[in-house]
N, C-alpha and C. Protein backbone atom coordinates (compact mmCIF):
# COMPACT_ATOMS: atom_id res chain seq x y z
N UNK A 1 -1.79 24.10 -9.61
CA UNK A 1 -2.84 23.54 -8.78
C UNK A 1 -2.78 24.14 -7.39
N UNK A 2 -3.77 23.91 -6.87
CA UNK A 2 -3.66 24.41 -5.21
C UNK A 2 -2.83 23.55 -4.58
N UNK A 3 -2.86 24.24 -3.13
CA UNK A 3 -1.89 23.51 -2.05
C UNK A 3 -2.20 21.76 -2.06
N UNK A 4 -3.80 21.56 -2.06
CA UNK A 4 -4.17 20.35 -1.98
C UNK A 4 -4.34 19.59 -2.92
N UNK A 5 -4.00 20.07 -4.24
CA UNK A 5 -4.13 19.49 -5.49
C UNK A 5 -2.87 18.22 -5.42
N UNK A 6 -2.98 17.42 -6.06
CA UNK A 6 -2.35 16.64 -7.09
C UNK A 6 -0.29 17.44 -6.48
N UNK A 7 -0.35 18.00 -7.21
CA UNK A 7 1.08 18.97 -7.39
C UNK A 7 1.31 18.85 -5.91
N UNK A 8 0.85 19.76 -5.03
CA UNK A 8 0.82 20.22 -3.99
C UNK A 8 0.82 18.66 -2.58
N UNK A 9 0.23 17.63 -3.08
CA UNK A 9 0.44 16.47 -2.25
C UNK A 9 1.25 15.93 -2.74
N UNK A 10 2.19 15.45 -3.88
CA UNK A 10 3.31 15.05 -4.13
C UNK A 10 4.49 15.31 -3.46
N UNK A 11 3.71 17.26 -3.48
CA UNK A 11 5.54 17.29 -3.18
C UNK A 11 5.77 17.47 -1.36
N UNK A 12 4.77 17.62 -0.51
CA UNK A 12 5.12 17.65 0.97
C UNK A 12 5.64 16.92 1.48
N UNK A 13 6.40 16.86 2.26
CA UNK A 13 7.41 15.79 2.98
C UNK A 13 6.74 14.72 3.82
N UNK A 14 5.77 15.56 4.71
CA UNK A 14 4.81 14.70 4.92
C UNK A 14 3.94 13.55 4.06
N UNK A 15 3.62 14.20 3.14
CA UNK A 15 2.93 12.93 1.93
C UNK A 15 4.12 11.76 1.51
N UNK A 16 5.79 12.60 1.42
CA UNK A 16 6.49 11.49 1.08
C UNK A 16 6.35 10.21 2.05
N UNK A 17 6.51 10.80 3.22
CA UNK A 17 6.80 9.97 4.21
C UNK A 17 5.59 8.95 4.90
N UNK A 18 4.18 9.56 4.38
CA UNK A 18 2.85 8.88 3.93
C UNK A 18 3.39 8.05 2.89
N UNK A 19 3.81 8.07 2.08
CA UNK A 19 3.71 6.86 0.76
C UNK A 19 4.64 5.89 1.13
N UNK A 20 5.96 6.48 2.07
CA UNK A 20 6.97 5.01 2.50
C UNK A 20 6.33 4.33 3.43
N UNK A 21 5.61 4.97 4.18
CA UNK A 21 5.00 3.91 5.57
C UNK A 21 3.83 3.26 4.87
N UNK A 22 2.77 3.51 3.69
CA UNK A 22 2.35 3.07 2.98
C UNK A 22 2.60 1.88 2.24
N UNK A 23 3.62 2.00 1.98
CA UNK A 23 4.78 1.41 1.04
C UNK A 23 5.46 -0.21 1.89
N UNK A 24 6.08 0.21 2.98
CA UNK A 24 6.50 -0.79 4.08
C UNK A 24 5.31 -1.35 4.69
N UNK A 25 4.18 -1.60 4.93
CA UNK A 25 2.55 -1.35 5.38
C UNK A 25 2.45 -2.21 4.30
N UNK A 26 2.25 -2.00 2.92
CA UNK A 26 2.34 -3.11 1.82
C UNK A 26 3.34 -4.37 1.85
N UNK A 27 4.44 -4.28 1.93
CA UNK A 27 5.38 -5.40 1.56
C UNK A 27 5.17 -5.89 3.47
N UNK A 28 4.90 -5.75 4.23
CA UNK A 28 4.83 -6.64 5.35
C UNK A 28 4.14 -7.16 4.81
N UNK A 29 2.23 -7.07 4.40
CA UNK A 29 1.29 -7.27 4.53
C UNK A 29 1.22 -8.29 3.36
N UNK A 30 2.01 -7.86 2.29
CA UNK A 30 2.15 -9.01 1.21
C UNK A 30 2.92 -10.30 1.59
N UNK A 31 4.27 -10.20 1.99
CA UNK A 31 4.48 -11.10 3.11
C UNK A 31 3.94 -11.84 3.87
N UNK A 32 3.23 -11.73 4.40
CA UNK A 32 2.19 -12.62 5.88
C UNK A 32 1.13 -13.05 5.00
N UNK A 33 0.62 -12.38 3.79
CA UNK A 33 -0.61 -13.07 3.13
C UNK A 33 0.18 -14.05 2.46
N UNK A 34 1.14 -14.29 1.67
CA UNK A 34 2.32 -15.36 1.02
C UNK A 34 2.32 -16.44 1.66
N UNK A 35 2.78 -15.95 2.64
CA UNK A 35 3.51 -16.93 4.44
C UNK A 35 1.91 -17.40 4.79
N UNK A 36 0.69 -16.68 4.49
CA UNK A 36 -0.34 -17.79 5.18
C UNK A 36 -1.67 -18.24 4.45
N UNK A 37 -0.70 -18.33 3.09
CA UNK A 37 -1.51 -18.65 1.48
C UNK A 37 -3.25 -17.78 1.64
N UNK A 38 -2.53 -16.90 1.53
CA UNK A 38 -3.90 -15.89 1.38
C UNK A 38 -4.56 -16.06 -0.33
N UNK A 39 -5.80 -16.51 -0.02
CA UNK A 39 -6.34 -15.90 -1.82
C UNK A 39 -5.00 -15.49 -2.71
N UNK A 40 -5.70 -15.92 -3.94
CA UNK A 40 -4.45 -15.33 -5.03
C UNK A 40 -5.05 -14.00 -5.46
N UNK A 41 -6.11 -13.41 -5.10
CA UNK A 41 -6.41 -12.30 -5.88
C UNK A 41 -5.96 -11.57 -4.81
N UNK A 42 -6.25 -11.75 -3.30
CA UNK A 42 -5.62 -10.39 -2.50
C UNK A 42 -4.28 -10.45 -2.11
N UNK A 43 -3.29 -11.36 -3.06
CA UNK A 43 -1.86 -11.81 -2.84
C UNK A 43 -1.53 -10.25 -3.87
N UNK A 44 -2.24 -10.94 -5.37
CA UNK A 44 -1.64 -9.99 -6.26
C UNK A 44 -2.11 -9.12 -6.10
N UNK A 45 -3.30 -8.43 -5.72
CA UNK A 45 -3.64 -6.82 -5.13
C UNK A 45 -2.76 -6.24 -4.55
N UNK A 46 -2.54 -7.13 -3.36
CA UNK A 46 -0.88 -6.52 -2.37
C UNK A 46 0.80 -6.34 -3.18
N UNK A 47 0.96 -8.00 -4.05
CA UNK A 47 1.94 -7.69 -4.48
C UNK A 47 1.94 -6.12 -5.99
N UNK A 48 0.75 -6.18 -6.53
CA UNK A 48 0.82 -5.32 -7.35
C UNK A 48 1.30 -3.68 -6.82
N UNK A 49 0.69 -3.24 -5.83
CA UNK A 49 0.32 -2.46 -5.17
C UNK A 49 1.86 -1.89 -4.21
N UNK A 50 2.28 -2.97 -3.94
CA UNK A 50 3.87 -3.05 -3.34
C UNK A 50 4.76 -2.66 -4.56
N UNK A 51 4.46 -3.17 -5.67
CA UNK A 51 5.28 -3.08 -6.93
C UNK A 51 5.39 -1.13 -7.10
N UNK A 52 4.10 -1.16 -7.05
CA UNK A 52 4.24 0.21 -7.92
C UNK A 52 4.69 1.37 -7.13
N UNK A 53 4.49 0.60 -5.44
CA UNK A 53 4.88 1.95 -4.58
C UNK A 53 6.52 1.74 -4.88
N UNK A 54 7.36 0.70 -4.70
CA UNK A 54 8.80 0.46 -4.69
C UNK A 54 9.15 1.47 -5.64
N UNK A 55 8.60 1.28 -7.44
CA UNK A 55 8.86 1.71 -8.09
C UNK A 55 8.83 3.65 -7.83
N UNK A 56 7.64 3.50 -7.35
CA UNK A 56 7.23 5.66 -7.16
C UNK A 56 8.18 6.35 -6.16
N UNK A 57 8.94 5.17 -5.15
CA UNK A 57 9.62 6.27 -3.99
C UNK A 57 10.58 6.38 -4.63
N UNK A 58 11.17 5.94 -5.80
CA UNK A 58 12.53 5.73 -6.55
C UNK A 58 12.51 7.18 -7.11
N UNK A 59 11.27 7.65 -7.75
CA UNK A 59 11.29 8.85 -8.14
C UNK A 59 10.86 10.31 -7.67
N UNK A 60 11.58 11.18 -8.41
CA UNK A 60 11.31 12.39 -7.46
C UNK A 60 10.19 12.64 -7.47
N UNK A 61 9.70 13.26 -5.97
CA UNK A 61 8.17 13.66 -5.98
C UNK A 61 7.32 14.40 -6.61
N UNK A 62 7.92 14.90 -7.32
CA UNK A 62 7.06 15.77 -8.36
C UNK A 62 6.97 15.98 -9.61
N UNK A 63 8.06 14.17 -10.19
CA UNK A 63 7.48 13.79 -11.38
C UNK A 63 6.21 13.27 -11.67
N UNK A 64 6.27 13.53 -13.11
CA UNK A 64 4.88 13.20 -13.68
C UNK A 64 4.14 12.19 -13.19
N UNK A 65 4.43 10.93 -13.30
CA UNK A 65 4.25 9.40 -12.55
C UNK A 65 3.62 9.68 -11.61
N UNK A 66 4.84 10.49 -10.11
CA UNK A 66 3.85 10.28 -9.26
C UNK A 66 3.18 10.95 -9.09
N UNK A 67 2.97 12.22 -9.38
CA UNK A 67 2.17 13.04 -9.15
C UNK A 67 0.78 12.36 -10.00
N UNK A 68 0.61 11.38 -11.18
CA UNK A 68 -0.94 10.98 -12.10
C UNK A 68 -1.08 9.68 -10.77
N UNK A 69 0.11 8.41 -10.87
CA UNK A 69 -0.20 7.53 -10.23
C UNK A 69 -1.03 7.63 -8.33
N UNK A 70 -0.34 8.10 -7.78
CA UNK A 70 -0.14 8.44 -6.40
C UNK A 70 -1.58 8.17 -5.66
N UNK A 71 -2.31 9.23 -6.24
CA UNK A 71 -3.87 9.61 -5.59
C UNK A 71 -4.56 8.12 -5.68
N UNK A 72 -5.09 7.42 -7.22
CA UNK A 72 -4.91 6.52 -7.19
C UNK A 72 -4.63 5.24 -6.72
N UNK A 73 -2.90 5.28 -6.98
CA UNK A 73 -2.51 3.48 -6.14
C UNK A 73 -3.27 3.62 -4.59
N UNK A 74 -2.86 5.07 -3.95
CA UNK A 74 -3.06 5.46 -2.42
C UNK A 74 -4.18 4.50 -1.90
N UNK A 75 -5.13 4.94 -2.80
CA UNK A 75 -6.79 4.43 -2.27
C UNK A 75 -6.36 3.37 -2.81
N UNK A 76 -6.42 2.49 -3.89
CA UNK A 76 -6.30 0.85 -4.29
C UNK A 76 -5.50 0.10 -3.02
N UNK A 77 -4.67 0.86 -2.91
CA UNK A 77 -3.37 -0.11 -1.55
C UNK A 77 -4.08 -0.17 -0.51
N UNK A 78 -4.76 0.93 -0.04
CA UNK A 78 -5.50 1.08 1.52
C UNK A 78 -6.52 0.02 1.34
N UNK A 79 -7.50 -0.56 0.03
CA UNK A 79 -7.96 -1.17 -0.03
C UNK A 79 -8.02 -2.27 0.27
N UNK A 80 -6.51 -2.82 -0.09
CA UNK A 80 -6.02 -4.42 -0.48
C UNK A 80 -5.59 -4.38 1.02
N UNK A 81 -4.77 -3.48 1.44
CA UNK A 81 -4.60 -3.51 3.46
C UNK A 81 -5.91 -3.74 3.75
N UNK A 82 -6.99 -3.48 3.66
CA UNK A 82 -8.29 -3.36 4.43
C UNK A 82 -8.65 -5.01 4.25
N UNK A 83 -8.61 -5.05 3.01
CA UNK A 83 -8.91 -6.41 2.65
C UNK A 83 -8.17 -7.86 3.20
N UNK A 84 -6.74 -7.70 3.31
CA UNK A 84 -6.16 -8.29 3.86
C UNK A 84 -6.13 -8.35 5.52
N UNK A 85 -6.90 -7.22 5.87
CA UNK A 85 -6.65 -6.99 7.67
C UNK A 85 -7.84 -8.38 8.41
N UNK A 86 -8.69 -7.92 7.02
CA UNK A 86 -10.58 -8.70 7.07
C UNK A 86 -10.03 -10.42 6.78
N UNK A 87 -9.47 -10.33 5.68
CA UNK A 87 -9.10 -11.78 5.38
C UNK A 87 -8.38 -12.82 7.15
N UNK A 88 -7.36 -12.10 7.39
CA UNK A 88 -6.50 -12.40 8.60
C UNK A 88 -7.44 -12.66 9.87
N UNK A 89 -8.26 -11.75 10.30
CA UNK A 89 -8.94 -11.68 11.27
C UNK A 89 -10.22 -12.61 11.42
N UNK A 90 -11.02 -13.09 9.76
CA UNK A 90 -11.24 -14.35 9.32
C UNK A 90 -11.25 -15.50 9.41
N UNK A 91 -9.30 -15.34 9.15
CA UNK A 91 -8.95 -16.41 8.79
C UNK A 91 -7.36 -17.49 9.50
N UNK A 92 -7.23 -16.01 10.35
CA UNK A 92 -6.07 -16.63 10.91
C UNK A 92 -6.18 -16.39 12.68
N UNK A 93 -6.82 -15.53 13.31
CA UNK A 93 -6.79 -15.18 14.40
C UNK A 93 -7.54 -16.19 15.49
N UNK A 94 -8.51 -16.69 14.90
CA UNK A 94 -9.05 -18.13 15.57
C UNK A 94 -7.96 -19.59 15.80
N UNK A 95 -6.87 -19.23 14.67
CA UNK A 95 -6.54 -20.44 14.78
C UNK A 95 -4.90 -20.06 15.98
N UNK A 96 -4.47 -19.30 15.82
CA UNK A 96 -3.23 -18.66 16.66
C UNK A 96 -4.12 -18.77 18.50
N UNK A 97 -3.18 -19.79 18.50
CA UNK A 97 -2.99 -20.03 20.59
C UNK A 97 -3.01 -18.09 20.91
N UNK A 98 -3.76 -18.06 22.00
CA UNK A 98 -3.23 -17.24 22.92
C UNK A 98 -2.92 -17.51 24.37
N UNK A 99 -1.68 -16.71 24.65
CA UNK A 99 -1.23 -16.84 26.03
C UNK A 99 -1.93 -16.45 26.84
């Protein structure tokens, strides 16, 4: 594949280090939706989404997995963050005192 293919974004260090901050970016975000009984569907979007990144940094970058999963979860996770940023701002930022 090309540089930008599939192959070629797995394996840059940069992309790794995109999928852990990705990755940590998820499990906060699943966290605080838990902690402030967020919907059950954008709980398990997040927790799903947290699941599968835990599981992908475990493996090397340029197995099969992550190289099919990756492209994929990427966009689904950014989703469920987006979704959860909308939910919060909704649903929790009116009610938090400010100094």
């Amino acid at each position: 594949m090309t540089e930008h293919g599939r192959t070629g974004q797995a394996a840059r260090p940069e992309a790794r280090l995109d999928l852990n901050h990705l990755r940590r970016d998820t499990r906060t975000a699943l966290e605080l939706a838990v902690v402030a009984l967020a919907p059950t569907d954008l709980v398990d979007r997040l927790a799903a989404a947290a699941g599968l990144l835990e599981a992908l940094v475990e493996l090397p970058p340029n197995s099969p997995p992550v190289i099919a999963l990756v492209p994929g979860l990427a966009t689904r996770t950014r989703s469920a963050l987006d979704a959860w940023q909308t939910w919060r701002r909704e649903h929790l930022e009116n009610r938090m005192p400010r100094g």
